[in-house]
Protein backbone atom coordinates (compact mmCIF):
# COMPACT_ATOMS: atom_id res chain seq x y z
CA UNK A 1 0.00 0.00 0.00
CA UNK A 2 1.16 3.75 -0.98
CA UNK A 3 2.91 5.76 2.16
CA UNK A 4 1.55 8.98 2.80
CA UNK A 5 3.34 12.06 2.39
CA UNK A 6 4.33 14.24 5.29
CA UNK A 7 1.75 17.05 6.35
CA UNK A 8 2.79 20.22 7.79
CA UNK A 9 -0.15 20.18 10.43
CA UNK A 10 -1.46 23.75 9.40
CA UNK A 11 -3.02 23.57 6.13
CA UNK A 12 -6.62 21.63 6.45
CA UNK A 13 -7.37 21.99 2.35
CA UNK A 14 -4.13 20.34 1.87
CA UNK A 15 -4.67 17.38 4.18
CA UNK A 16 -7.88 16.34 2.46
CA UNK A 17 -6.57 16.79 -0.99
CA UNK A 18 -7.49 13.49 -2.68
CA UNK A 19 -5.56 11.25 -5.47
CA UNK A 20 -8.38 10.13 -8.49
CA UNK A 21 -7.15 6.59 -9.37
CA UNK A 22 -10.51 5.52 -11.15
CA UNK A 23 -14.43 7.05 -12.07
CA UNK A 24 -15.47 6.81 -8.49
CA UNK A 25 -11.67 5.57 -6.81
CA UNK A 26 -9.76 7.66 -4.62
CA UNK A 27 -6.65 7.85 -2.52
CA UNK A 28 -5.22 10.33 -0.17
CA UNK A 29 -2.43 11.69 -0.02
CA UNK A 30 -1.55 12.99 4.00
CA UNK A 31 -2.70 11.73 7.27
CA UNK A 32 -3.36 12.87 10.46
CA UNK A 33 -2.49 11.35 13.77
CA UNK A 34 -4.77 11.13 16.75
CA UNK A 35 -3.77 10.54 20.34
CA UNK A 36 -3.95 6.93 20.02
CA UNK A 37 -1.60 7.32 16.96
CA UNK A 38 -4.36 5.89 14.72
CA UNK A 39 -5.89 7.89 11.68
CA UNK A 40 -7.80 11.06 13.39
CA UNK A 41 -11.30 10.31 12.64
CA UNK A 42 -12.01 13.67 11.35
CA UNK A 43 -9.50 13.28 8.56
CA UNK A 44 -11.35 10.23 7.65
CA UNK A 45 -14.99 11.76 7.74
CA UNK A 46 -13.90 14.63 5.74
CA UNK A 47 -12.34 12.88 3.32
CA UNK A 48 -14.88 10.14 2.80
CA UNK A 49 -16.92 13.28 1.56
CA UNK A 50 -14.72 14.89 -0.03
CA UNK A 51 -14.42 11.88 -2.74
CA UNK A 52 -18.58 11.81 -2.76
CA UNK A 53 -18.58 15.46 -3.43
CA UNK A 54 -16.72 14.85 -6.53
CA UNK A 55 -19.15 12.18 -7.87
CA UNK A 56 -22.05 14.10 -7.08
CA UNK A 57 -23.95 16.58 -9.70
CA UNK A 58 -23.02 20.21 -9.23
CA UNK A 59 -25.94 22.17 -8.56
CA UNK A 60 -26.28 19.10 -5.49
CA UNK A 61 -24.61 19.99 -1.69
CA UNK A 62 -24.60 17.61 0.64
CA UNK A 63 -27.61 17.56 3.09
CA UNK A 64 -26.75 14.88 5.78
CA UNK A 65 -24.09 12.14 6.24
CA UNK A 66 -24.05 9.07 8.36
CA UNK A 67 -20.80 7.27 9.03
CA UNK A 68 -19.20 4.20 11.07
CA UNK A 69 -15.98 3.55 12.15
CA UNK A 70 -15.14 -0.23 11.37
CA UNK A 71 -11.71 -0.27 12.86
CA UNK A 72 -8.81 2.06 13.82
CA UNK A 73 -7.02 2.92 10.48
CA UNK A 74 -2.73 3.14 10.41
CA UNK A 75 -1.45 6.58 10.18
CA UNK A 76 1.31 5.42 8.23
CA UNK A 77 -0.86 3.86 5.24
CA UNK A 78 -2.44 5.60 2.95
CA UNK A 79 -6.43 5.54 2.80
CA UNK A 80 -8.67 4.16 -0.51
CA UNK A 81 -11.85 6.01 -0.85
CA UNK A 82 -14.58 3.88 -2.70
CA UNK A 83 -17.88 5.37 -4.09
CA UNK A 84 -21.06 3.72 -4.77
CA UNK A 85 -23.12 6.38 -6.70
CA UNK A 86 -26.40 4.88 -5.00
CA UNK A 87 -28.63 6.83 -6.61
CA UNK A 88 -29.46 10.28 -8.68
CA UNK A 89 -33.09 11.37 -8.11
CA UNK A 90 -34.53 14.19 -9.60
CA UNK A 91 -33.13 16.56 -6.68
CA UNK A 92 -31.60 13.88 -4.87
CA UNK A 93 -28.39 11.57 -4.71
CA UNK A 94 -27.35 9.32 -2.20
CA UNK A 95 -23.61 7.93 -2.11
CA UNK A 96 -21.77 5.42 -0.06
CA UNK A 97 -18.56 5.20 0.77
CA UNK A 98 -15.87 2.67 1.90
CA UNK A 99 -12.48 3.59 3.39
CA UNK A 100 -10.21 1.03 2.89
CA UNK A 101 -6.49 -0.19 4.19
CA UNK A 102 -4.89 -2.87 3.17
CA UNK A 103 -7.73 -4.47 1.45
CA UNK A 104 -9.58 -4.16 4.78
CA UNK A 105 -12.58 -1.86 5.63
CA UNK A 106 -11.92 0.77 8.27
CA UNK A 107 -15.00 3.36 7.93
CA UNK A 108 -17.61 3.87 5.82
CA UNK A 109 -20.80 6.49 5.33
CA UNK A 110 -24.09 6.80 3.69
CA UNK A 111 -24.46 10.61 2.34
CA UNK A 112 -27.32 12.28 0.83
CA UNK A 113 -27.25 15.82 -1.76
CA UNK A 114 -30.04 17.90 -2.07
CA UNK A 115 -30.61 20.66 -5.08
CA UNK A 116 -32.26 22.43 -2.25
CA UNK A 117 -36.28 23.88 -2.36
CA UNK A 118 -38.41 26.32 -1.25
CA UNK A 119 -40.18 25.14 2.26
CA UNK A 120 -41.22 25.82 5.78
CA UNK A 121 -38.76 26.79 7.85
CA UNK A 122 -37.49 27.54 11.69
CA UNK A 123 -34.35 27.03 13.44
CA UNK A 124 -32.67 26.84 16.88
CA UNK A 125 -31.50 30.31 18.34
CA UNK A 126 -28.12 30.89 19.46
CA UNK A 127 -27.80 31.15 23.04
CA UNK A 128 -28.39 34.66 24.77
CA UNK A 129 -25.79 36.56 26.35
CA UNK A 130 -23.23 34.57 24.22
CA UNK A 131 -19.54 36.39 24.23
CA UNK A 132 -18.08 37.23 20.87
CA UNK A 133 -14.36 35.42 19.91
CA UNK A 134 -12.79 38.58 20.48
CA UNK A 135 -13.35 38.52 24.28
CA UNK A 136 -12.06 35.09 25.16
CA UNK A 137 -8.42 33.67 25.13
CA UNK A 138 -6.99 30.86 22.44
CA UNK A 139 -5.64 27.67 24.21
CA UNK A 140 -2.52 29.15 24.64
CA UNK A 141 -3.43 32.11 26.68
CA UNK A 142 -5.68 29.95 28.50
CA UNK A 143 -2.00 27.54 29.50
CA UNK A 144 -0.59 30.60 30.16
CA UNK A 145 -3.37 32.15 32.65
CA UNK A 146 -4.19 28.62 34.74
CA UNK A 147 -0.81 27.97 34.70
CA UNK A 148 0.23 24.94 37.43
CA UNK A 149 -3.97 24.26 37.13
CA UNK A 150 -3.19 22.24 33.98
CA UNK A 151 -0.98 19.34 34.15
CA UNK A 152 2.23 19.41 32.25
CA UNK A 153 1.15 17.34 29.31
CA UNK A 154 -1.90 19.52 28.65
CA UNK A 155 0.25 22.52 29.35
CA UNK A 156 3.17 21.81 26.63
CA UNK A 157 0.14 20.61 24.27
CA UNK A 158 -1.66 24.08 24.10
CA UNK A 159 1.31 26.30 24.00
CA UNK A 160 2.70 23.49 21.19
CA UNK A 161 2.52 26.24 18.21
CA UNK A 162 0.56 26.48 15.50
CA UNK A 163 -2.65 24.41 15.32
CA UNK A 164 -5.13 23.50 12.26
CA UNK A 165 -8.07 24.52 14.20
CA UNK A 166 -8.32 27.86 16.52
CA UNK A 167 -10.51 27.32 19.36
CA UNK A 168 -11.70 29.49 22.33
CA UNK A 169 -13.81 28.28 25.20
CA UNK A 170 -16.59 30.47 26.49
CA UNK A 171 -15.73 28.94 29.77
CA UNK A 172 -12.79 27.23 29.79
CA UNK A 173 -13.48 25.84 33.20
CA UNK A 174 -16.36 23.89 32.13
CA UNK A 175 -14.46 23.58 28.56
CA UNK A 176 -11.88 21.03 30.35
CA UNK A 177 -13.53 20.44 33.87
CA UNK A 178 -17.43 19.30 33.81
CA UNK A 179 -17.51 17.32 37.00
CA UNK A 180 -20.14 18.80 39.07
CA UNK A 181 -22.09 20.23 35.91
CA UNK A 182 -24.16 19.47 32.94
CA UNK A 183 -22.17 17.86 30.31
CA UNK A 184 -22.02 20.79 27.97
CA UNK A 185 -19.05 23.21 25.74
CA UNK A 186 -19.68 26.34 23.80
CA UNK A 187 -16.68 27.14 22.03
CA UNK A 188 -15.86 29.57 19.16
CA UNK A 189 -14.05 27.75 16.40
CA UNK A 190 -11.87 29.04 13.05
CA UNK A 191 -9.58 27.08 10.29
CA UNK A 192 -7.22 29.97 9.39
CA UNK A 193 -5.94 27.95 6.54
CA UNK A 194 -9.57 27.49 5.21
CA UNK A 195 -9.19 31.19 3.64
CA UNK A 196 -10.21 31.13 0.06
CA UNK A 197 -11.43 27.44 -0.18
CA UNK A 198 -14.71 27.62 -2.41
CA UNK A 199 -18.24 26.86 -1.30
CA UNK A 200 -17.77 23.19 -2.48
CA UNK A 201 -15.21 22.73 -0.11
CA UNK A 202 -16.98 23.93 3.20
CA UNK A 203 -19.21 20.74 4.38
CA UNK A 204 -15.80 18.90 3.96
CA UNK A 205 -13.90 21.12 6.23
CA UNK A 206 -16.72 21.56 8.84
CA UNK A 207 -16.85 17.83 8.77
CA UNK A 208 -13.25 18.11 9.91
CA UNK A 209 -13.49 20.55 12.50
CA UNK A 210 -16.49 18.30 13.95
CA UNK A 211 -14.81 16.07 15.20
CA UNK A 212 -12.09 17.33 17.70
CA UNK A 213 -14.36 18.54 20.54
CA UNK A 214 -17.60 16.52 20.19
CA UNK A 215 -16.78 13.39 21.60
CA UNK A 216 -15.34 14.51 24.83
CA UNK A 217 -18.69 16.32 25.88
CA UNK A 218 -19.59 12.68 27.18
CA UNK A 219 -16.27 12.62 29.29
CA UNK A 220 -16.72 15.84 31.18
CA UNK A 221 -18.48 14.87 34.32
CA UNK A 222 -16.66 11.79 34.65
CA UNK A 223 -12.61 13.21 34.66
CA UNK A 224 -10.54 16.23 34.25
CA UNK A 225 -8.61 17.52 32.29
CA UNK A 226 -9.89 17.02 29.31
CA UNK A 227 -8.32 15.63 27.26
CA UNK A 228 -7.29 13.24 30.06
CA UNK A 229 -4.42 11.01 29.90
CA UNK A 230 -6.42 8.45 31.92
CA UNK A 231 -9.45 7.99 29.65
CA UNK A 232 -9.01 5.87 26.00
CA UNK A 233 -11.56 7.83 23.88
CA UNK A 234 -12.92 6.10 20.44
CA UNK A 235 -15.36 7.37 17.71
CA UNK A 236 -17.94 4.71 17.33
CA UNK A 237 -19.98 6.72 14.87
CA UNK A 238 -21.10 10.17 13.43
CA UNK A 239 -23.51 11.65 12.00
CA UNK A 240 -24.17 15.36 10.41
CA UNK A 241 -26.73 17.46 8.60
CA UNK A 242 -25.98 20.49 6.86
CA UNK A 243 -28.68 23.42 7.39
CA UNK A 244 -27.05 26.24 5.76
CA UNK A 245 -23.49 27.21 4.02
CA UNK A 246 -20.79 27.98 6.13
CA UNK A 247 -17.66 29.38 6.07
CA UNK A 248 -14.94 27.67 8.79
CA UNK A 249 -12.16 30.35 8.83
CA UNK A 250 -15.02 32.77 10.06
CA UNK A 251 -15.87 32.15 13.75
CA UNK A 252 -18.41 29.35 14.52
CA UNK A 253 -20.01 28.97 17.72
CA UNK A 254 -20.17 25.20 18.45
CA UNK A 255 -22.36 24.31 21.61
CA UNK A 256 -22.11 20.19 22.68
CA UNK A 257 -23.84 18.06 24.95
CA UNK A 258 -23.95 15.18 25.82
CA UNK A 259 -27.30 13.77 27.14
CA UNK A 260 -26.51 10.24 28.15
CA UNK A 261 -23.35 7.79 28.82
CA UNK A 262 -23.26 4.42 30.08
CA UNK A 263 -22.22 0.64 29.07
CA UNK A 264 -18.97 2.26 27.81
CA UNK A 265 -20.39 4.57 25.61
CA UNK A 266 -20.97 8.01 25.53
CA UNK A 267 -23.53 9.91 23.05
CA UNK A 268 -23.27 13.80 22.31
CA UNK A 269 -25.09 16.27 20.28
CA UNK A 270 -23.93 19.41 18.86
CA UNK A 271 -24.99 22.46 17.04
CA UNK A 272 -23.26 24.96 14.88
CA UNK A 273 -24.01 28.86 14.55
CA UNK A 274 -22.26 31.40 13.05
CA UNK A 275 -21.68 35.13 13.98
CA UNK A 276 -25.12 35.93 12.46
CA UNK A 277 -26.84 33.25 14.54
CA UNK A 278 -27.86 30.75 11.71
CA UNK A 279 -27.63 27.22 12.80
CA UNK A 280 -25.45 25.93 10.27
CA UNK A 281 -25.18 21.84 11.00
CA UNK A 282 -26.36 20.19 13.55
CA UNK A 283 -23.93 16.49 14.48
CA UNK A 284 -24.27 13.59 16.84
CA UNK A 285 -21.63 11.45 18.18
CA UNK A 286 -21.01 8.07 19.74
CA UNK A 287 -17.63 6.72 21.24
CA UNK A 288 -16.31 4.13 23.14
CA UNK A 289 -15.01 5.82 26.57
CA UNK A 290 -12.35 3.51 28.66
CA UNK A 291 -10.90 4.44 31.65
CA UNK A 292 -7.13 3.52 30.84
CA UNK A 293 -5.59 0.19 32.85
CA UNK A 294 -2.18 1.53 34.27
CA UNK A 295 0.68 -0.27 32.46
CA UNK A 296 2.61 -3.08 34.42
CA UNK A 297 5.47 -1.80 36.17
C-alpha cells in the first residue's frame, strides 16, 4: 500500500486533498495522527466526503451524512476512498462510501445531496448573552493564565505552536472540567488555513473541525482535564446534517452536549451557529469511553 506524504499540520485543504485513481476511486495523499496514533477520525470523515462530493452533480450539496468507524485505520498507510453512486433522483443523490487499508474496511458512510427547495422553515436560536471570539483567550493564553492548574502534558500541548483549528472556550473551566455540571461546551471555532477554499469545499472542512471537541462532551463529568491522559476515547460513529453554508475560517459557535453515557459509551449532540446566529449543521456522536488500565510496572 502507498505511504503517505508528510503534512505540515497547518493547512486543512491540503490534508484532504485526494488522489483520483478511477471514475469513483480515490486515494489520499496525508494523514493525520490522533492521540492513540491511529488515523484522526475527522480526517477520515472529511475525506470520505470529499471523494462523494466529486461524484455528485453540481448544482447538489450535501444535506446529511451518516458514518461508522469499522476499525482504527494506520497513520502510516495511505487511505482508498470507494464510491457507490447509490442513486441520482430528480433533486436527490445518495452515495456510499468505503475507506479502505490494506484491502480491509476501516470506515464507511451513507451521504445524501439535495438541489435544495423552497419550504417551511425555523431554526434553533443561538444562546443569549453569548460572548463574541474577540473577548475570550486561544488555548494558549488559557495555559498561560491557569498555569500549574493544567498538568504538564496539557500545558506543553496548548502552548505546542501552530494548530489547524483555533478554538476558544466560552468557559474554559467547564471547557476542560465538567464534573459537578451538565455535560455541555460552547466554544468559538476558526480554520485559518480554510481562507479562500470555495463553497464546495466547506461541508468537507466543517466535517473536519467536527470532530475534535464533540466526543469529549460525554467525558466531562466523569474526569478532568480534558483531554485526560487516563481515559481511552474512540469514535464509534457520526452523523451530520448540513442546514445552511458555512464558512470555517469565520468564527463558529459550536455548543455540545452530551445527554446520556453508560455501558462504555458516551452519546453527544452538537450544534453549529455562526456570527449571524444561523444554525449551520447540527452532528451527533457516539464513542467508546475507557478508563485507561495503568501499564505493568
Amino acid at each position: 500500500m502507498a505511504v503517505v506524504e508528510p503534512w505540515d499540520g497547518r493547512s486543512v485543504p491540503e490534508l484532504l486533498e485526494l488522489e483520483r485513481l478511477d471514475l469513483n476511486l480515490f486515494r489520499n495523499r496525508r494523514n493525520q495522527a490522533n492521540a492513540n496514533r491511529a488515523l484522526f477520525g475527522g480526517q477520515v470523515l472529511a475525506q470520505a466526503l470529499a471523494a462523494a462530493t466529486v461524484t455528485a452533480p453540481e448544482d447538489r450539496s450535501v444535506h446529511s451524512l451518516h458514518g461508522y468507524f469499522l476499525r482504527a485505520g494506520q497513520a502510516d498507510r495511505a487511505v482508498i476512498y470507494q464510491v457507490e453512486r447509490t442513486r441520482d433522483g430528480g433533486r436527490f443523490s445518495t452515495r456510499r462510501v468505503t475507506a479502505i487499508q490494506e484491502g480491509e474496511p476501516i470506515f464507511h458512510m451513507e451521504l445524501g445531496f439535495h438541489t435544495g427547495e423552497e419550504g417551511f422553515a425555523h431554526q434553533r436560536d443561538i444562546p443569549e448573552g453569548m460572548p463574541g471570539p474577540e473577548e475570550l483567550l486561544d488555548l494558549a493564553g488559557l495555559a498561560e493564565r491557569l498555569g500549574d492548574r493544567l498538568p504538564e502534558f496539557l500545558r506543553r500541548r496548548f502552548l505546542g505552536g501552530a494548530r489547524p483549528v483555533e478554538v476558544r472556550p466560552v468557559d474554559p473551566i467547564a471547557f476542560l472540567d465538567g464534573r459537578g455540571r451538565e455535560p455541555r461546551r460552547r466554544f468559538w471555532v476558526r480554520m485559518p488555513s480554510a481562507e479562500g477554499a470555495g463553497p464546495r469545499d466547506q461541508p468537507a472542512l466543517l466535517t473536519y473541525v467536527s470532530d475534535y471537541w464533540l466526543a469529549g462532551t460525554a467525558v466531562l463529568p466523569h474526569a478532568a482535564p480534558l483531554p485526560s491522559a487516563g481515559i481511552f476515547l474512540a469514535s464509534l460513529d457520526h452523523a451530520m446534517w448540513f442546514h445552511h453554508p458555512s464558512c470555517v475560517s469565520d468564527w463558529l459557535l459550536f455548543e455540545t452536549v452530551s445527554p446520556v453515557a453508560r455501558a462504555g459509551r458516551g452519546l453527544s449532540l452538537g450544534f453549529v451557529h455562526d456570527r449571524a446566529g444561523t444554525l449551520v449543521a447540527t452532528m451527533v456522536q457516539e464513542a467508546l469511553i475507557r478508563p485507561r488500565r495503568p501499564t505493568p510496572a
